[in-house]
Structures are given as structure tokens and as C-alpha cells.
N, C-alpha and C. Protein backbone atom coordinates (compact mmCIF):
# COMPACT_ATOMS: atom_id res chain seq x y z
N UNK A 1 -11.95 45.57 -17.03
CA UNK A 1 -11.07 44.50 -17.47
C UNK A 1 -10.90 43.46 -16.37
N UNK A 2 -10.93 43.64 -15.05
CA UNK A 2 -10.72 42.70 -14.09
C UNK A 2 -11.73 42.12 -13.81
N UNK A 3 -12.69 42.94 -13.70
CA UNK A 3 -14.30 42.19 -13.58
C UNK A 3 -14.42 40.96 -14.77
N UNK A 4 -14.04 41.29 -15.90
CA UNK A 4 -14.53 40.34 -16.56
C UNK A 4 -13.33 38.83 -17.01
N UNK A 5 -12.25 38.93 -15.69
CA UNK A 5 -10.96 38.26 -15.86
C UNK A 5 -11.90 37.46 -14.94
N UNK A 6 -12.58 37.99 -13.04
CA UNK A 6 -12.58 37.74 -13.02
C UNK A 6 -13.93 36.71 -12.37
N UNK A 7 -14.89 37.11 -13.62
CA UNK A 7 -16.27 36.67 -14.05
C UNK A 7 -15.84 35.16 -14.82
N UNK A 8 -14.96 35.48 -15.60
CA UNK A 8 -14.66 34.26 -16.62
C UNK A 8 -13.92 32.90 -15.86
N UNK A 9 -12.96 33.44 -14.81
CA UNK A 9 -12.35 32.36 -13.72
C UNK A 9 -13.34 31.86 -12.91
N UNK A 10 -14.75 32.81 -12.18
CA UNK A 10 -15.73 32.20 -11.94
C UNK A 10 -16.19 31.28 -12.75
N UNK A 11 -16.43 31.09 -14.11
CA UNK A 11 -17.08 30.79 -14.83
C UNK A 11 -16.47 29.30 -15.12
N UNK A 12 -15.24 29.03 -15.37
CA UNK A 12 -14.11 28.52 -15.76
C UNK A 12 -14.10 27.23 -14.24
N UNK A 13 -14.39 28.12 -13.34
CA UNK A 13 -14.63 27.09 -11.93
C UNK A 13 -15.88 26.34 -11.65
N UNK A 14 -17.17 26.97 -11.46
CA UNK A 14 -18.53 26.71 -12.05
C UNK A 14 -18.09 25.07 -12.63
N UNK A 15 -17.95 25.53 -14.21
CA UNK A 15 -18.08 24.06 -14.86
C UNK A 15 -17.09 23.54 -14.84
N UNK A 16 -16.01 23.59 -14.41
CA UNK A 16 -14.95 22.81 -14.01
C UNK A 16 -15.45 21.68 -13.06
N UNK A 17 -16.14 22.16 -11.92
CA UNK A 17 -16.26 21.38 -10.69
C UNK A 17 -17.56 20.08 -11.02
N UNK A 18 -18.28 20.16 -12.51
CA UNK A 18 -19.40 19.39 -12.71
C UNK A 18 -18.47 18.91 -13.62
N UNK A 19 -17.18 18.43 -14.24
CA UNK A 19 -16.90 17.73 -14.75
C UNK A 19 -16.18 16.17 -14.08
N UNK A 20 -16.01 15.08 -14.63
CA UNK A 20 -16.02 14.49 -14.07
C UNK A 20 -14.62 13.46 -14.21
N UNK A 21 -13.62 14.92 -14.43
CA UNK A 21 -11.93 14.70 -14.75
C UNK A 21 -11.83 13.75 -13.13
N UNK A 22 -12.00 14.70 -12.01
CA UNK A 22 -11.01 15.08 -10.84
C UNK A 22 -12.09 13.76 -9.75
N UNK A 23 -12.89 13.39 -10.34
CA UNK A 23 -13.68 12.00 -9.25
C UNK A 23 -12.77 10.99 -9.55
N UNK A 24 -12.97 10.05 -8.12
CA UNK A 24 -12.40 9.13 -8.26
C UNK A 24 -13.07 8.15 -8.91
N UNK A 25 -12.14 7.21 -9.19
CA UNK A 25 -12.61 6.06 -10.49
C UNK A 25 -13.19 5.23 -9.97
N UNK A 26 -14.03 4.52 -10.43
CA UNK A 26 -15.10 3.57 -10.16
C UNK A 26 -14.13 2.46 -9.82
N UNK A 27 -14.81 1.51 -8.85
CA UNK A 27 -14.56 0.45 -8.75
C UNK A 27 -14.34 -0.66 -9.24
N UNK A 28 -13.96 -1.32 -9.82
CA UNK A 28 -13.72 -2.60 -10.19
C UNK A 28 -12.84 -3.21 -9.89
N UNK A 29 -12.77 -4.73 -10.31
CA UNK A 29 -11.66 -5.66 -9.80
C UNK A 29 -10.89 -6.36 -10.68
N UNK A 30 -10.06 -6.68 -10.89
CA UNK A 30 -9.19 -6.54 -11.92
C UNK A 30 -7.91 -7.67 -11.52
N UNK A 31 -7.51 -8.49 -12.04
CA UNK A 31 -6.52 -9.41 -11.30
C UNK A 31 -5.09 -8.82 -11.03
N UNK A 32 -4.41 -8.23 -10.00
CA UNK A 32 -3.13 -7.88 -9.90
C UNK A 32 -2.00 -8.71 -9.53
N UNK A 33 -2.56 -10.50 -10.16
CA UNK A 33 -1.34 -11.13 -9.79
C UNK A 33 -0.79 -11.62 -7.87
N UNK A 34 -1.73 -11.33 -7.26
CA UNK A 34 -2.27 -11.64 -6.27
C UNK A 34 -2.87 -13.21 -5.79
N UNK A 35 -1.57 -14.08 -5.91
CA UNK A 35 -2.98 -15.22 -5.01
C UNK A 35 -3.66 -15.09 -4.04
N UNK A 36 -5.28 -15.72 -4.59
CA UNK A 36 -6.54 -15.41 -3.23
C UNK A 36 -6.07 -16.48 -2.11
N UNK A 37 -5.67 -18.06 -2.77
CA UNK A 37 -5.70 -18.82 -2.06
C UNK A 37 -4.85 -20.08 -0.86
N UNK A 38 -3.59 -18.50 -0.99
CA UNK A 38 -2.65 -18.91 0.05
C UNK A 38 -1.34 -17.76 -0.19
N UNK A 39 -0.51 -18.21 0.64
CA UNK A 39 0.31 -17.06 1.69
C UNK A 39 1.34 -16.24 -0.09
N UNK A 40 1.61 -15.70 -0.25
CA UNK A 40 2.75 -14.96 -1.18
C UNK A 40 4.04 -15.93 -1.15
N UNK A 41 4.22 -16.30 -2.29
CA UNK A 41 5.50 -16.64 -2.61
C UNK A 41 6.87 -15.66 -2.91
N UNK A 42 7.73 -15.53 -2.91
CA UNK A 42 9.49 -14.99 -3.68
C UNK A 42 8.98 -14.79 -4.98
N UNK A 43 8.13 -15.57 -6.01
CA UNK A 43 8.09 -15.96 -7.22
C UNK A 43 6.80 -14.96 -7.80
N UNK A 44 5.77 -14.72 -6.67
CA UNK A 44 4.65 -13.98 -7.18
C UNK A 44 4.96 -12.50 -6.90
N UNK A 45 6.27 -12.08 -6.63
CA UNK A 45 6.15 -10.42 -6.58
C UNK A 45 6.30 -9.76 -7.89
N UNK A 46 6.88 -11.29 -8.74
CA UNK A 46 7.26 -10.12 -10.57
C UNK A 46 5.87 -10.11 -11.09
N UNK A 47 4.76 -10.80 -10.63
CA UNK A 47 3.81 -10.89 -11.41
C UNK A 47 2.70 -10.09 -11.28
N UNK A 48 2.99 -9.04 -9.70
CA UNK A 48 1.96 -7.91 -8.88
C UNK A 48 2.02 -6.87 -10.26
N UNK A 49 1.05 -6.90 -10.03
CA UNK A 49 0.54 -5.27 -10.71
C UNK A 49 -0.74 -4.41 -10.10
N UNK A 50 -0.15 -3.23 -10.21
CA UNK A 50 -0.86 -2.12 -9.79
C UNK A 50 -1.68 -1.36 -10.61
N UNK A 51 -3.17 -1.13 -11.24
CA UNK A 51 -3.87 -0.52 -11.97
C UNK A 51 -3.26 1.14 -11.81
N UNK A 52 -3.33 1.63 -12.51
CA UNK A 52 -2.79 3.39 -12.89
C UNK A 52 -3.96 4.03 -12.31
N UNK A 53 -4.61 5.10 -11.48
CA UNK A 53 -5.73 5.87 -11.33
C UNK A 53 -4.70 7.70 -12.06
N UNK A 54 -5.97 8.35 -11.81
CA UNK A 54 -5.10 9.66 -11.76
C UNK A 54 -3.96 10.28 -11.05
N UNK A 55 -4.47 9.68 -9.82
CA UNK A 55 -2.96 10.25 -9.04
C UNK A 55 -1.76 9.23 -8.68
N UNK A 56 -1.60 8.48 -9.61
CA UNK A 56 -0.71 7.62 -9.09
C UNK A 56 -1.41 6.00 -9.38
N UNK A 57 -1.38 5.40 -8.43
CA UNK A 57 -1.84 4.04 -8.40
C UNK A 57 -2.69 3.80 -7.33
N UNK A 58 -3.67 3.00 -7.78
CA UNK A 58 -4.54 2.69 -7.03
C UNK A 58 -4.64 2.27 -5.76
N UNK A 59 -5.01 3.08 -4.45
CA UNK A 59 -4.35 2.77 -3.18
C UNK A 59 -4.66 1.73 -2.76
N UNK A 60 -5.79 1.36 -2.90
CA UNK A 60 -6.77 -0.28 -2.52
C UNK A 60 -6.18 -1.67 -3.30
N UNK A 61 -5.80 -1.29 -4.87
CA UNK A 61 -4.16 -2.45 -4.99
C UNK A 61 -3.01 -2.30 -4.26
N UNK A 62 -2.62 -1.41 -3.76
CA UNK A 62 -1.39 -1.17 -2.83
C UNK A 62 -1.74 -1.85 -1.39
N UNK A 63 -3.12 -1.55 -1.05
CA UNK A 63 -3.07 -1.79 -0.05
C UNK A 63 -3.26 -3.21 0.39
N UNK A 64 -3.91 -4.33 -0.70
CA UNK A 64 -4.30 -5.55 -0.70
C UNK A 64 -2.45 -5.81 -1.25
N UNK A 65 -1.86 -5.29 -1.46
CA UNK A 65 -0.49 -6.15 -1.98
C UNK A 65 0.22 -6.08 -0.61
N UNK A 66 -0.04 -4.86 0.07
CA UNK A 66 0.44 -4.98 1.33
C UNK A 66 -0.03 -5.64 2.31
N UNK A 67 -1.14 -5.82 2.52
CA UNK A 67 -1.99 -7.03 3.36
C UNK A 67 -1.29 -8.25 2.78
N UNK A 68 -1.18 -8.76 2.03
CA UNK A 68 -0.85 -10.17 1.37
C UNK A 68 0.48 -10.64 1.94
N UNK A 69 1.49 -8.99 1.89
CA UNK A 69 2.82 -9.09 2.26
C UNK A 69 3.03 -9.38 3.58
N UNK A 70 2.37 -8.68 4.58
CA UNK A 70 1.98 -8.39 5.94
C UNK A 70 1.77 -9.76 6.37
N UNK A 71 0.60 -10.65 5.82
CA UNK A 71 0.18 -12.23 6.31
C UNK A 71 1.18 -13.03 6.01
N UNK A 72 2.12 -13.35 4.91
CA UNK A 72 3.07 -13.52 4.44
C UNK A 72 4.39 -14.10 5.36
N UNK A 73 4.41 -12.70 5.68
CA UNK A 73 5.77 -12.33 6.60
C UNK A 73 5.36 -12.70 8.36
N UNK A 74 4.22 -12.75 8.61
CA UNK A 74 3.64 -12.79 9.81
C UNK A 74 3.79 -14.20 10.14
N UNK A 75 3.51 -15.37 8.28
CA UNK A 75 3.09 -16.67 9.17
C UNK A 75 4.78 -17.31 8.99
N UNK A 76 5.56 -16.47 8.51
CA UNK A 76 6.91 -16.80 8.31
C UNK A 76 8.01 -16.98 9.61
N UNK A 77 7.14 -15.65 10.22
CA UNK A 77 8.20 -15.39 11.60
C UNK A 77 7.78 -16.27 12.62
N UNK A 78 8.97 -16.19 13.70
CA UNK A 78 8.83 -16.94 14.69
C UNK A 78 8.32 -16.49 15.93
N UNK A 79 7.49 -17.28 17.09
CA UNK A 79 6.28 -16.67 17.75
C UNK A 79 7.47 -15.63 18.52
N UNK A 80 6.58 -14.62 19.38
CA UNK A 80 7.16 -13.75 20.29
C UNK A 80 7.49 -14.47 21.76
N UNK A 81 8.66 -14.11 22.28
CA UNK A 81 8.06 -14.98 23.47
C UNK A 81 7.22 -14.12 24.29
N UNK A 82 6.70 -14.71 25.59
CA UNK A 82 5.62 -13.72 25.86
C UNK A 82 6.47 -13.40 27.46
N UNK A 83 5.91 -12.16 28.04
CA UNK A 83 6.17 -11.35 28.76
C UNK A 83 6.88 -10.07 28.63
N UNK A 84 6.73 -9.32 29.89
CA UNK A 84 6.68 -8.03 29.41
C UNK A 84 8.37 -7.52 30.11
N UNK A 85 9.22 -8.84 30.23
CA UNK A 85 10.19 -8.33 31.25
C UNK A 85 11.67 -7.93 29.71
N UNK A 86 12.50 -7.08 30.19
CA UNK A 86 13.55 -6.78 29.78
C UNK A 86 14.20 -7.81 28.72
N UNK A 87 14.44 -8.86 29.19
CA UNK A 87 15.30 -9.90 28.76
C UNK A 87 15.01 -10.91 28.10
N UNK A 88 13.19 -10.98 27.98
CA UNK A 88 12.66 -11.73 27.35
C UNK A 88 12.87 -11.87 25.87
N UNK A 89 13.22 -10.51 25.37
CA UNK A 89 13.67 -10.51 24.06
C UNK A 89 14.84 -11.12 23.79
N UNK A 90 16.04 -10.26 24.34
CA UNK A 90 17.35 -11.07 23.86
C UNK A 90 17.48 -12.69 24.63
N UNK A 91 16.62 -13.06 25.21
CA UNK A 91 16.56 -13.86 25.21
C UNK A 91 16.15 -15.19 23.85
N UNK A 92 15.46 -15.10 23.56
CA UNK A 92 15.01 -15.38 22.40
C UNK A 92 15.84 -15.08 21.14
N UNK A 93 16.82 -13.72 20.85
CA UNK A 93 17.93 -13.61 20.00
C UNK A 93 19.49 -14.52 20.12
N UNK A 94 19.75 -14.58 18.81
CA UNK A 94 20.56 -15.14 18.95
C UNK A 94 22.23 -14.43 19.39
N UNK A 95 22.99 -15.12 20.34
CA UNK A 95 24.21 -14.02 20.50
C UNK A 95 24.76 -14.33 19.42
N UNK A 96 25.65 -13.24 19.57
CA UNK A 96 26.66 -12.79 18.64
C UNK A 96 28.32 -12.83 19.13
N UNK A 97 29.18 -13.40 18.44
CA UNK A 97 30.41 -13.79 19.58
C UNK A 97 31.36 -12.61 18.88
N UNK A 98 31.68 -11.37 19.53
CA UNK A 98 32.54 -10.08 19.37
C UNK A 98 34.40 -10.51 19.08
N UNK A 99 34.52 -11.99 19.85
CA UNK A 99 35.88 -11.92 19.69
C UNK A 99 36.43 -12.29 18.67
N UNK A 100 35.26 -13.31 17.90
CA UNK A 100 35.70 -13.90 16.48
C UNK A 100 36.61 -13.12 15.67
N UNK A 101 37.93 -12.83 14.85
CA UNK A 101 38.27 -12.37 13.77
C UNK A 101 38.30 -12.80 12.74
């Protein structure tokens, strides 16, 4: 009885592994609401979409929505100042006045 439990789970694995449920999905490109031809707007995040794969969503749309976000936010901010000393940062921040009530 066990031999043939587990002949049949062999069996059951065998052609399991030549089916072609558990591959990942082919490539294609597909518009996710993404402008090609300049920085992300406030206005283009309701319009992102993410294609469905099996496990979730497609990491390569995630990851181009995050690149987009990334350039976005990068040409938004203001430069660093440069050097490597302590104070260079809060320098560049703005204070904050503690006594105000």
C-alpha cells in the first residue's frame, strides 16, 4: 500500500514538473499608464496599473513604476551640499525655533 502511495506521488511529480502552470509568463508590454516621455506627475499615479502574473504582480511593472517614481522625486529635490564634514547637512536644513508657542 505505501509503495504504490508512493509510486503514484512520484508519478503525480514527474508530470507535474513538464507542465507549464508554475513558468513564468512570457514577456510582453502592455501600457501601465506610465509616461515614456517625461518626469511623473500627482495626476498619473490613479492611472498606474500593474498586470496580475501568478504570484502576485508583475515585478518588472513594479519595478519600472518605481524607477519612474525614483527619477521623479530625484529631479524634484534639492542638490546635496557637498562635503563630507558634520555640519554640512544641518547646514543646508532649515532651523526650527523651539520657543514658539
Amino acid at each position: 500500500m505505501l509503495g504504490g502511495i508512493v509510486v503514484l506521488v512520484g508519478l503525480a511529480l514527474v508530470l507535474a514538473r513538464n507542465l507549464p502552470v508554475l513558468d513564468d509568463e512570457a514577456e510582453d508590454v502592455a501600457d501601465n499608464g506610465l509616461p515614456a516621455d517625461r518626469l511623473l506627475r500627482s495626476d498619473d499615479i490613479p492611472r498606474l496599473r500593474f498586470r496580475v502574473g501568478l504570484r502576485g504582480y508583475r515585478m518588472s511593472d513594479v519595478d519600472a513604476a518605481l524607477e519612474a517614481v525614483r527619477r521623479s522625486l530625484a529631479a524634484a529635490e534639492p542638490a546635496e551640499p557637498q562635503g563630507d564634514e558634520p555640519g554640512a547637512r544641518a547646514a543646508a536644513e532649515p532651523a526650527h525655533d523651539d520657543t514658539a508657542t
